[in-house]
Each structure stands twice: as structure tokens, then as C-alpha cells.
N, C-alpha and C. Protein backbone atom coordinates (compact mmCIF):
# COMPACT_ATOMS: atom_id res chain seq x y z
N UNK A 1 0.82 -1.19 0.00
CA UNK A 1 0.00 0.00 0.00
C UNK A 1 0.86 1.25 0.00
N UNK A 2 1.23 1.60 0.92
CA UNK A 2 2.01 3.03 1.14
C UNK A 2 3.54 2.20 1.55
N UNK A 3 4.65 3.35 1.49
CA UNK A 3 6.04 3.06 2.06
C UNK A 3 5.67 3.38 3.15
N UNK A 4 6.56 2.55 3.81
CA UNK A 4 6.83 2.99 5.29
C UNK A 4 7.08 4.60 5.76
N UNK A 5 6.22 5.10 6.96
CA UNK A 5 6.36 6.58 6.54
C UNK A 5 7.67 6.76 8.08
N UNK A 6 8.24 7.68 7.78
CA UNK A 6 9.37 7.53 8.73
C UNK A 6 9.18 9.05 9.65
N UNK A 7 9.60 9.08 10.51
CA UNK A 7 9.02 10.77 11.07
C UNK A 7 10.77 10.37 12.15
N UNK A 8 11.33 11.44 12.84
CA UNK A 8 12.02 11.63 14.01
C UNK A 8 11.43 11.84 15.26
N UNK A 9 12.30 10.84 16.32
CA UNK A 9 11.70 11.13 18.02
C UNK A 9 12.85 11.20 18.69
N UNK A 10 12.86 11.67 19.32
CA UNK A 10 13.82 12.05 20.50
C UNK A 10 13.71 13.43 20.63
N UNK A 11 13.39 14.01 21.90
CA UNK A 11 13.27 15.64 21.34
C UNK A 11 14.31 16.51 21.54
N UNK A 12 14.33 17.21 21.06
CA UNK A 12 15.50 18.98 21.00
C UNK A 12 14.73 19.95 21.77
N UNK A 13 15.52 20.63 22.33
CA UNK A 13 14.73 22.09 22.95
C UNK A 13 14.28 22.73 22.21
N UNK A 14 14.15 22.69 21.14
CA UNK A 14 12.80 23.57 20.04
C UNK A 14 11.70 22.56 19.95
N UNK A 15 11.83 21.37 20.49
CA UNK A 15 10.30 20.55 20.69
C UNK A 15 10.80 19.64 19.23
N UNK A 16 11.79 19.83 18.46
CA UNK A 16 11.57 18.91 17.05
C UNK A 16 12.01 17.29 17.29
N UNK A 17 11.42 16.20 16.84
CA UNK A 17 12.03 15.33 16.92
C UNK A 17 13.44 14.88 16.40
N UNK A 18 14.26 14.27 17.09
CA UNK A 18 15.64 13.89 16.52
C UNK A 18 16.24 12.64 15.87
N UNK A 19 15.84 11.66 16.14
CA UNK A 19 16.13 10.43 15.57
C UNK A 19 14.80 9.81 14.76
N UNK A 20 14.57 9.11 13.79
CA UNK A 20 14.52 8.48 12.76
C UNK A 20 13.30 7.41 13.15
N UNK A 21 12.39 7.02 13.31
CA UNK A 21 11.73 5.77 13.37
C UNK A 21 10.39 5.63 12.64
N UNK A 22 10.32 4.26 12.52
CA UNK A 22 9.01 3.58 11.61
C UNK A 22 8.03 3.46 12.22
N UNK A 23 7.00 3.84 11.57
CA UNK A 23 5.08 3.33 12.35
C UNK A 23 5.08 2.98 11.89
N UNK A 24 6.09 1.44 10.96
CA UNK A 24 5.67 0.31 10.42
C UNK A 24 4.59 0.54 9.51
N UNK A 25 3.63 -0.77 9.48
CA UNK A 25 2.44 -0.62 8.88
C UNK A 25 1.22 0.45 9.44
N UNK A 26 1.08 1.18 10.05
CA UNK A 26 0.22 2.00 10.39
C UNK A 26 -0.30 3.14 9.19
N UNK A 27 0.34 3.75 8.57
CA UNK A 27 0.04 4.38 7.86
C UNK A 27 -0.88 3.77 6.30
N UNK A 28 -0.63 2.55 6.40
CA UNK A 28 -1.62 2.00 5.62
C UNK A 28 -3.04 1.47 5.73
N UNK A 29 -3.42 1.48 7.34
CA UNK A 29 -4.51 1.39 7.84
C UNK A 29 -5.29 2.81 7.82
N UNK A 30 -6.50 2.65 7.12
CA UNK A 30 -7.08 4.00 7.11
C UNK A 30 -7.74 4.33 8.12
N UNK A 31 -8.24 3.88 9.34
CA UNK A 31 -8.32 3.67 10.40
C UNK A 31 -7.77 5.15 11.30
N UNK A 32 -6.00 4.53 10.70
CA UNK A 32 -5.07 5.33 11.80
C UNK A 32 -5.15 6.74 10.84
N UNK A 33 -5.14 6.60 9.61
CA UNK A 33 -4.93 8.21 8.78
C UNK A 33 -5.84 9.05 9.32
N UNK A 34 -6.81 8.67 10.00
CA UNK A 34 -8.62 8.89 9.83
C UNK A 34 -8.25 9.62 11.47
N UNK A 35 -7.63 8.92 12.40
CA UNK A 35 -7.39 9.28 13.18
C UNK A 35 -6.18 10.54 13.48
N UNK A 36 -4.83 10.15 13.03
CA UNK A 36 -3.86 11.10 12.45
C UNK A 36 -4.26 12.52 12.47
N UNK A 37 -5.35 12.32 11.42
CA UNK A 37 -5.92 13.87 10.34
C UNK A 37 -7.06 14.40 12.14
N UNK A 38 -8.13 13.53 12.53
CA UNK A 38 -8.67 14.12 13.09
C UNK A 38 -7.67 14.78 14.41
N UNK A 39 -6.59 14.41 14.55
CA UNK A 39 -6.34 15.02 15.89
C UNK A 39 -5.42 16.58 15.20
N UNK A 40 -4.99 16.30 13.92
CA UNK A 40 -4.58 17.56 13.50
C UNK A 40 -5.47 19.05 13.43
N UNK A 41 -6.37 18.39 12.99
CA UNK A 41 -8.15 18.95 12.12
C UNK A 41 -8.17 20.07 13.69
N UNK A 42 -8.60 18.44 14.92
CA UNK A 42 -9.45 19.32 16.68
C UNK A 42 -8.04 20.07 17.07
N UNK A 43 -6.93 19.92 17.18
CA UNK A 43 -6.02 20.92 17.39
C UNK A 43 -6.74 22.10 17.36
N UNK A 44 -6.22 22.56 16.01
CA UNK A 44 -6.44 23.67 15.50
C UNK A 44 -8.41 24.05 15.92
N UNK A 45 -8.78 23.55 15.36
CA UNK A 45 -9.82 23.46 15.76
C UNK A 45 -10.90 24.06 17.15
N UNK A 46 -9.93 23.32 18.39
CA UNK A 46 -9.91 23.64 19.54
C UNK A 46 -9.60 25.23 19.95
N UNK A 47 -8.22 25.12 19.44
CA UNK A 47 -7.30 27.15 19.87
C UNK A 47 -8.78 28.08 18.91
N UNK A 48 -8.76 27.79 17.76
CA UNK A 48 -10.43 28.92 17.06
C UNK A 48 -10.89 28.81 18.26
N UNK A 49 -11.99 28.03 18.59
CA UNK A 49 -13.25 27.85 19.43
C UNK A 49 -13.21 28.54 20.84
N UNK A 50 -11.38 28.26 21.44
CA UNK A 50 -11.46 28.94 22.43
C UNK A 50 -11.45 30.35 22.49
N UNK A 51 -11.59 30.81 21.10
CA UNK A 51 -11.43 32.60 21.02
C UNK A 51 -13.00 32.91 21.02
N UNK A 52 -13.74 32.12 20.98
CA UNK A 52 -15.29 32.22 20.88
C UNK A 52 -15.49 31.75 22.57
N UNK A 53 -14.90 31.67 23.22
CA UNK A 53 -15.38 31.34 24.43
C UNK A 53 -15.83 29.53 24.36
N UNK A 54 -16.02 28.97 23.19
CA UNK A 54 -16.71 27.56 22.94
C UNK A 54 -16.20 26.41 22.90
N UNK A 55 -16.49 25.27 23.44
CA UNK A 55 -15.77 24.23 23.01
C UNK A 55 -16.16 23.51 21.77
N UNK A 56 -15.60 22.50 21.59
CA UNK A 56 -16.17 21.78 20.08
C UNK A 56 -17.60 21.01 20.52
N UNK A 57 -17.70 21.04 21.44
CA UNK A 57 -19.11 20.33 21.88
C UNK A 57 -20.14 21.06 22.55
N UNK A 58 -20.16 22.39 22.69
CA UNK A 58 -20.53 23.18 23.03
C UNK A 58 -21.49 24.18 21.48
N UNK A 59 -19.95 24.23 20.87
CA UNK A 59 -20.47 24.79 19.33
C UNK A 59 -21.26 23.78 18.90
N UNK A 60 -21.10 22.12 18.87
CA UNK A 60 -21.92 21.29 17.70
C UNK A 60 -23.54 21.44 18.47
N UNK A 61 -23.52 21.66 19.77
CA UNK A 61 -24.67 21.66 20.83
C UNK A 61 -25.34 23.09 19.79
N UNK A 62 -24.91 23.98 20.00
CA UNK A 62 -25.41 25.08 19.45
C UNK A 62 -25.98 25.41 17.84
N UNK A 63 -25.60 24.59 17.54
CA UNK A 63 -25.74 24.56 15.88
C UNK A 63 -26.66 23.14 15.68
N UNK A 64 -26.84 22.45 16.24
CA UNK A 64 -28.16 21.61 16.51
C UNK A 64 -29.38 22.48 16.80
N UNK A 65 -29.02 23.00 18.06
CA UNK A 65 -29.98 24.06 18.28
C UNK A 65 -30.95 24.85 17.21
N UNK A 66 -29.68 25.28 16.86
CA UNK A 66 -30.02 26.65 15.64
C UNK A 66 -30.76 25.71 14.47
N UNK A 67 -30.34 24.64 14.07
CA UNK A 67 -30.98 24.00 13.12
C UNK A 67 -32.26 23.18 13.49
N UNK A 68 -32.81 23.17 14.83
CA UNK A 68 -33.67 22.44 15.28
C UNK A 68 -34.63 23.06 16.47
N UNK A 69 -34.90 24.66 16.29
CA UNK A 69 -35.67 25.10 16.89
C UNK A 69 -36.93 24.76 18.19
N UNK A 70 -36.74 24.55 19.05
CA UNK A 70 -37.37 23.93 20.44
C UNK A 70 -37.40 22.18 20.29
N UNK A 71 -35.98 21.82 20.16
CA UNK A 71 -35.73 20.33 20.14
C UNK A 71 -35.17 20.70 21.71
N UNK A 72 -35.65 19.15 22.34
CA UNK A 72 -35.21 18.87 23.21
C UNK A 72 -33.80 18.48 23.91
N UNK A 73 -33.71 18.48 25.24
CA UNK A 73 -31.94 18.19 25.21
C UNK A 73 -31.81 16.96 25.14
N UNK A 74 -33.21 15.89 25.69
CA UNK A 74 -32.38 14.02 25.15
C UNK A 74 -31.83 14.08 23.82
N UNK A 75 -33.13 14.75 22.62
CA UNK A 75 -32.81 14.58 21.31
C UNK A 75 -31.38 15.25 20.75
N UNK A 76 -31.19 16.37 21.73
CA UNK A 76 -29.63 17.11 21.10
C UNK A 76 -28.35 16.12 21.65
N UNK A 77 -28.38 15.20 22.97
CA UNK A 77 -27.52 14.50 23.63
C UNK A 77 -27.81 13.03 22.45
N UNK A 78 -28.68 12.61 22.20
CA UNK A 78 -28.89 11.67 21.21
C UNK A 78 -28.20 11.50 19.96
N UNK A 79 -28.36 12.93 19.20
CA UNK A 79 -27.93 13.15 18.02
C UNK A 79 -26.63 13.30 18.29
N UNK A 80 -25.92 14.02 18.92
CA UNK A 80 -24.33 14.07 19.30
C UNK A 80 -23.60 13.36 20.13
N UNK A 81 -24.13 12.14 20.64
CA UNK A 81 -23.85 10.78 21.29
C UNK A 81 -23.15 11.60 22.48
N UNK A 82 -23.86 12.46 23.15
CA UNK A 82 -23.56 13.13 24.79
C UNK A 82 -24.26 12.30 25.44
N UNK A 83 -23.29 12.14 26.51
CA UNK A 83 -24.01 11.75 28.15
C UNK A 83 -25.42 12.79 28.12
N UNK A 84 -26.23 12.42 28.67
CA UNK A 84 -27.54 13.19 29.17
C UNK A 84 -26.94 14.08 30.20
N UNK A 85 -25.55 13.91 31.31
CA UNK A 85 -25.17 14.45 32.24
C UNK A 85 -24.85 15.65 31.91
N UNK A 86 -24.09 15.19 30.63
CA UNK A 86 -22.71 15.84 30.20
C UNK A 86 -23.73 16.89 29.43
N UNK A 87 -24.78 16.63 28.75
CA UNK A 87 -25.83 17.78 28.20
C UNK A 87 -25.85 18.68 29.11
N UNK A 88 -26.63 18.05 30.23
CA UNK A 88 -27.11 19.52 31.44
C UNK A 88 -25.87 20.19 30.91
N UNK A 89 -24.70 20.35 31.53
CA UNK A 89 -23.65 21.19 31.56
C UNK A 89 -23.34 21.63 30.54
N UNK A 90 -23.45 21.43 29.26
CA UNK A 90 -23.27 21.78 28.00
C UNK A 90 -24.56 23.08 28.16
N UNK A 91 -25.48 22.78 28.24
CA UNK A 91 -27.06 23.71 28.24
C UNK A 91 -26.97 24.88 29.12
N UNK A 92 -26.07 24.41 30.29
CA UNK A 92 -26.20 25.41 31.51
C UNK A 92 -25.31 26.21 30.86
N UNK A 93 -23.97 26.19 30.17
CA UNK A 93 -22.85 26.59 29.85
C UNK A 93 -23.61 28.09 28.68
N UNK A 94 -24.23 27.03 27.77
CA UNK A 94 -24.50 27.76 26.44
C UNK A 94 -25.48 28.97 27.13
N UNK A 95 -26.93 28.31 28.01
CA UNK A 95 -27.28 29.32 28.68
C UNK A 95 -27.41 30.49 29.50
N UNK A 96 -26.22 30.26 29.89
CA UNK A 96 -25.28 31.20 30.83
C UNK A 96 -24.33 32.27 29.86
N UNK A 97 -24.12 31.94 28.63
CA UNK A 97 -23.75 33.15 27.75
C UNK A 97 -24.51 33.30 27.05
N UNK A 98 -25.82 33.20 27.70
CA UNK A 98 -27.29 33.72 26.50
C UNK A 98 -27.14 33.22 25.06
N UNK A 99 -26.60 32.21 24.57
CA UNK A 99 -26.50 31.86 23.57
C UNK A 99 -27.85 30.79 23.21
N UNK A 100 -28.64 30.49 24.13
CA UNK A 100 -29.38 29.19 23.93
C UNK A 100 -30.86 29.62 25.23
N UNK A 101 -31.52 29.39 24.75
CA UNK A 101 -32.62 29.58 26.28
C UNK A 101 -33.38 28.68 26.39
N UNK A 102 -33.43 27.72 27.65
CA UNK A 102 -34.05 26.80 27.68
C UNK A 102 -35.67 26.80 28.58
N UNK A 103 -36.66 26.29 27.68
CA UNK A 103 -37.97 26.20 28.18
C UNK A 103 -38.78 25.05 28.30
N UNK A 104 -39.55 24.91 29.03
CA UNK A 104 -40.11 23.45 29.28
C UNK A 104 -41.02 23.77 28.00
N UNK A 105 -40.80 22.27 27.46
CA UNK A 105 -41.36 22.06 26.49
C UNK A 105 -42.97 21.99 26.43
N UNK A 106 -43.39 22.61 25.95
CA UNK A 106 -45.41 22.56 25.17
C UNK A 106 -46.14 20.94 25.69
N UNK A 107 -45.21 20.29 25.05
CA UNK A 107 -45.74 18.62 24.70
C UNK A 107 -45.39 18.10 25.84
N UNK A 108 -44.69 18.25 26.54
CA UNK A 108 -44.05 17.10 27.72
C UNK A 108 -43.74 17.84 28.49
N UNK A 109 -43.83 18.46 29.64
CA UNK A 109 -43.83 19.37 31.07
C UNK A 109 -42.40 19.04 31.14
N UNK A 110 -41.98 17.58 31.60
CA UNK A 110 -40.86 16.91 32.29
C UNK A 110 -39.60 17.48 30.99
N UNK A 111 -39.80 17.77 30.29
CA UNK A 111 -38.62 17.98 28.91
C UNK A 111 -38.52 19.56 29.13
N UNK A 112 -37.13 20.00 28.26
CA UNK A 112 -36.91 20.82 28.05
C UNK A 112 -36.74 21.52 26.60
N UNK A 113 -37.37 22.25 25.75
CA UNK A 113 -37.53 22.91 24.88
C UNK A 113 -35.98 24.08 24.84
N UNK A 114 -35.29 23.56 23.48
CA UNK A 114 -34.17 24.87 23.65
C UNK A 114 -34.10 25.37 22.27
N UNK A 115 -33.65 26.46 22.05
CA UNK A 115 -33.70 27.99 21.61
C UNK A 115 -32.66 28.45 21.71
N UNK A 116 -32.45 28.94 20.42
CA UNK A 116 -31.23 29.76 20.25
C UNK A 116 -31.84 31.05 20.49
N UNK A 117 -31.03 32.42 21.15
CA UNK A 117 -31.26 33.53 21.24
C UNK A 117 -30.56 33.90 19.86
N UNK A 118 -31.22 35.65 19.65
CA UNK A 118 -30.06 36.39 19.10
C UNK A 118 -28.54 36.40 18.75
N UNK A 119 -28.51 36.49 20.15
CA UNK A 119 -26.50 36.82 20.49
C UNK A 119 -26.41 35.21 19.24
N UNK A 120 -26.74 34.22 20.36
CA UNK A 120 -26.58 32.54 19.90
C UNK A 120 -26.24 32.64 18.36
N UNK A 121 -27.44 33.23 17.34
CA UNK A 121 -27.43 32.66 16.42
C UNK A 121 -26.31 33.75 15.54
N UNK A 122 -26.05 34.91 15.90
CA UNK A 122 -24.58 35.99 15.23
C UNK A 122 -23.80 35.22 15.91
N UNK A 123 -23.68 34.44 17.16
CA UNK A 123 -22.03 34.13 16.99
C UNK A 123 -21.87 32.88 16.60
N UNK A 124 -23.21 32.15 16.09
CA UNK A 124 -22.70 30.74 15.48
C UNK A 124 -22.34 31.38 14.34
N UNK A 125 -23.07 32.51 13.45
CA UNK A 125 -22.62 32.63 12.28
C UNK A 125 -21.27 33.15 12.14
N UNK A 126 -20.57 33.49 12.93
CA UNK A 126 -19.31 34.43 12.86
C UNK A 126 -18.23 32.63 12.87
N UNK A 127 -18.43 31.77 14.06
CA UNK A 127 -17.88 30.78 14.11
C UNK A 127 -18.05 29.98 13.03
N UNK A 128 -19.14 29.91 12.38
CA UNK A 128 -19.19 29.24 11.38
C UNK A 128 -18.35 29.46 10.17
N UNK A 129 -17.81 31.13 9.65
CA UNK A 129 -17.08 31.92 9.02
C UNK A 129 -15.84 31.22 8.89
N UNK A 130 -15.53 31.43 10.20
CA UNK A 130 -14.07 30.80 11.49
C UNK A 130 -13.74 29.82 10.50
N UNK A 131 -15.10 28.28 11.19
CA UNK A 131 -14.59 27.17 11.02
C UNK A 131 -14.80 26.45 9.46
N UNK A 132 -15.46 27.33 8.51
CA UNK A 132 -15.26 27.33 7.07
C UNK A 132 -13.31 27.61 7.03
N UNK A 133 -13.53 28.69 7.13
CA UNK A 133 -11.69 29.44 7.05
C UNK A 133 -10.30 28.21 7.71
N UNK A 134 -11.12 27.81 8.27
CA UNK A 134 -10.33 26.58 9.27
C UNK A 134 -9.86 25.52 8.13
N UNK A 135 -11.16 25.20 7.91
CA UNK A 135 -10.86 23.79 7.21
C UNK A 135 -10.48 24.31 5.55
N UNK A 136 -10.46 25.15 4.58
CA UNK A 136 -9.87 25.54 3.68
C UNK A 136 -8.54 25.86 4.04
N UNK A 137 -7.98 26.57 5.32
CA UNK A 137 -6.37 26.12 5.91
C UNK A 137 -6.47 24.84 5.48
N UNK A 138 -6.89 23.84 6.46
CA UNK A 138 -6.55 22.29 7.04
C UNK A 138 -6.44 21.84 5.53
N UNK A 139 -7.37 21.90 4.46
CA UNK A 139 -7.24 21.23 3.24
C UNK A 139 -7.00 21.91 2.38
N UNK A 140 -6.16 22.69 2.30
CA UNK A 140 -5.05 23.45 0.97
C UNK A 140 -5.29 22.63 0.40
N UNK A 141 -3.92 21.89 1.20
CA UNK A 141 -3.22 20.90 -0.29
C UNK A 141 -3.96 19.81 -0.77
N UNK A 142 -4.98 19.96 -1.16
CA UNK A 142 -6.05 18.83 -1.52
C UNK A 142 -6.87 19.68 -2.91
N UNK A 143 -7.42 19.24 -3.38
CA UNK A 143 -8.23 19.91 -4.53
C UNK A 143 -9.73 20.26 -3.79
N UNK A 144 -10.44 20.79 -4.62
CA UNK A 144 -12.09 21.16 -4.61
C UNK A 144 -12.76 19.38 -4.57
N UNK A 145 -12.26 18.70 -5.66
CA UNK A 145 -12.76 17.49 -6.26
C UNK A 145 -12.31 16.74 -4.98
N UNK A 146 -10.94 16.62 -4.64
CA UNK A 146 -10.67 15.34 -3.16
C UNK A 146 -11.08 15.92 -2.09
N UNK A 147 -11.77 17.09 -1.84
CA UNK A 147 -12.11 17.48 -0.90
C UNK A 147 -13.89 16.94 -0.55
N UNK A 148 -14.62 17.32 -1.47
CA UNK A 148 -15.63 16.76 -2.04
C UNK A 148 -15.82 15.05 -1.85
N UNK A 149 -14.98 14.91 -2.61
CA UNK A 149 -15.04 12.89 -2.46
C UNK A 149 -14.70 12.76 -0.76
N UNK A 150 -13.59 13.76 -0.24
CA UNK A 150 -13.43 12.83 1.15
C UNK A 150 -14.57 13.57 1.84
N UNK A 151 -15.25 13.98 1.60
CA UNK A 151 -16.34 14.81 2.21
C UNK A 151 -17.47 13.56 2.55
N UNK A 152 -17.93 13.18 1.20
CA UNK A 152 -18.92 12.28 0.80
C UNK A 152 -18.56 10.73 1.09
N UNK A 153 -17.46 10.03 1.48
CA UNK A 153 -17.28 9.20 1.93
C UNK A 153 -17.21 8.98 3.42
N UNK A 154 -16.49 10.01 3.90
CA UNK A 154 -16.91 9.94 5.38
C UNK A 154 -18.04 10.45 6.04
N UNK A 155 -19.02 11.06 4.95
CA UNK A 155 -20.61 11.14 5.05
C UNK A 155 -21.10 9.79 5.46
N UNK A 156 -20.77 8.90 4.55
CA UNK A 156 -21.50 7.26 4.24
C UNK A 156 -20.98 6.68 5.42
N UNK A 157 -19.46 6.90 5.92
CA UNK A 157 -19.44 6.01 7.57
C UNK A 157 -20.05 6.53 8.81
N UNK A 158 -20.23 8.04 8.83
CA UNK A 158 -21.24 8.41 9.95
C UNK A 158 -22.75 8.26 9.86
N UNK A 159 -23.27 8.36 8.71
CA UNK A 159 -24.84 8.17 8.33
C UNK A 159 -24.94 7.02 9.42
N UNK A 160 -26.35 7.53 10.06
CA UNK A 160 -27.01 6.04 10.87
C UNK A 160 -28.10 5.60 9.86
């Protein structure tokens, strides 16, 4: 499949690696590339979000929201495979910078109905700007066309 890809470890006081070694077969498992790329991708990813005050799970919380007008928080913890716990705190978070307002829902007393405010929905759009600008960095060196295809294939492994 691929050559062996070789990188340096041992570190230097500028942080660079120094000596020479193999990840063997790893780089031919798409698995590990898949993984590789995503931790490069949330890096970067992460430092944006924290200039928005947001985390990456905080923003995907919010942009559910925005796309799903008085959906509930099981259904937003559902769709983004969150703890139900780990929601509350996500909700309290978003609600607490007025980005999201939560109301007991019409249909079910016991549920909660959430809402993007104002502020919410200008600073998803500003982040959204961001994290367009992000990923045209992250995929320069790729075309329109391989960007597209790897778009649409890793569509088909998350689809439920």
C-alpha cells in the first residue's frame, strides 16, 4: 500500500524530533490516517473555538440548536452521542452566555424545549465563518474534487 512513513523522536529544545523511526504498517490502515488527520483537524480546531469562548461540543450543541428550533436536550444529547449528564452542563454553559434559552417544552412538562437567542445565532454565524476558514487552511493541499469525495465518503461512515 504506502512506504513505510518515517518521522524523528527524541526531542530537541525547540520541541523537534531527533532520531529516525518507523510506524511500520500503520500508515496504511485508514483507520489510523482517519485518526492522524482528526487530531490535527481538533487541534487547530480547539485554539479557534477557544477565542469564541466555545468548546467543540458546546459549538456542535449550538448549531443543533439553531438547526432544530425547540428540540429537546435528550434529542440534542442523542444526536451528538452526549451523556444526558454531560448535556445539562453543556445547556447550563451555552445558557449562561445567553446563547441558547431553555424552556419546558409545550408537549411534555418533564422535557426541556431549547432555543437559540439572538447573540446565539450571530455568533454561530461568525464561528461558522471561522470554522469554514479553518478547514480551507486544514485542506489546501487537496483539490475542490478530493475534498468533495473525502467529504462524501466519510458522510456514508457516519450516516445512521
Amino acid at each position: 500500500m504506502t512506504t513505510q512513513a518515517r518521522t524523528s523522536t527524541g526531542t530537541a529544545q525547540n520541541g523537534e524530533l531527533l532520531t529516525p523511526i518507523s510506524k511500520s504498517a500503520l500508515p496504511d490502515f485508514t483507520g489510523y490516517l482517519i485518526k492522524r488527520s482528526w487530531v490535527t483537524i481538533q487541534r487547530d480546531l480547539r485554539e479557534l473555538l477557544l477565542g469564541f469562548d466555545l468548546s467543540q461540543r458546546s459549538m456542535s450543541v449550538l448549531s443543533v440548536v439553531i438547526g432544530n428550533p425547540d428540540i429537546n436536550q435528550s434529542d440534542v444529547a442523542a444526536a451528538l452521542s452526549i451523556e444526558r449528564s454531560g448535556m445539562v452542563v453543556i445547556v447550563d454553559e451555552l445558557e449562561g452566555l445567553d446563547l441558547i434559552r431553555r424552556e419546558r417544552a409545550l408537549s411534555d412538562r418533564r422535557a426541556y424545549a431549547l432555543r437559540a437567542t439572538l447573540k446565539g445565532h450571530q455568533l454561530h454565524d461568525r464561528v461558522r465563518a471561522a470554522i469554514i476558514a479553518h478547514e480551507d487552511r486544514i485542506f489546501a493541499n487537496i483539490s475542490h474534487a478530493e475534498r468533495d469525495s473525502l467529504h462524501a465518503i466519510l458522510l456514508k461512515l457516519v450516516e445512521d
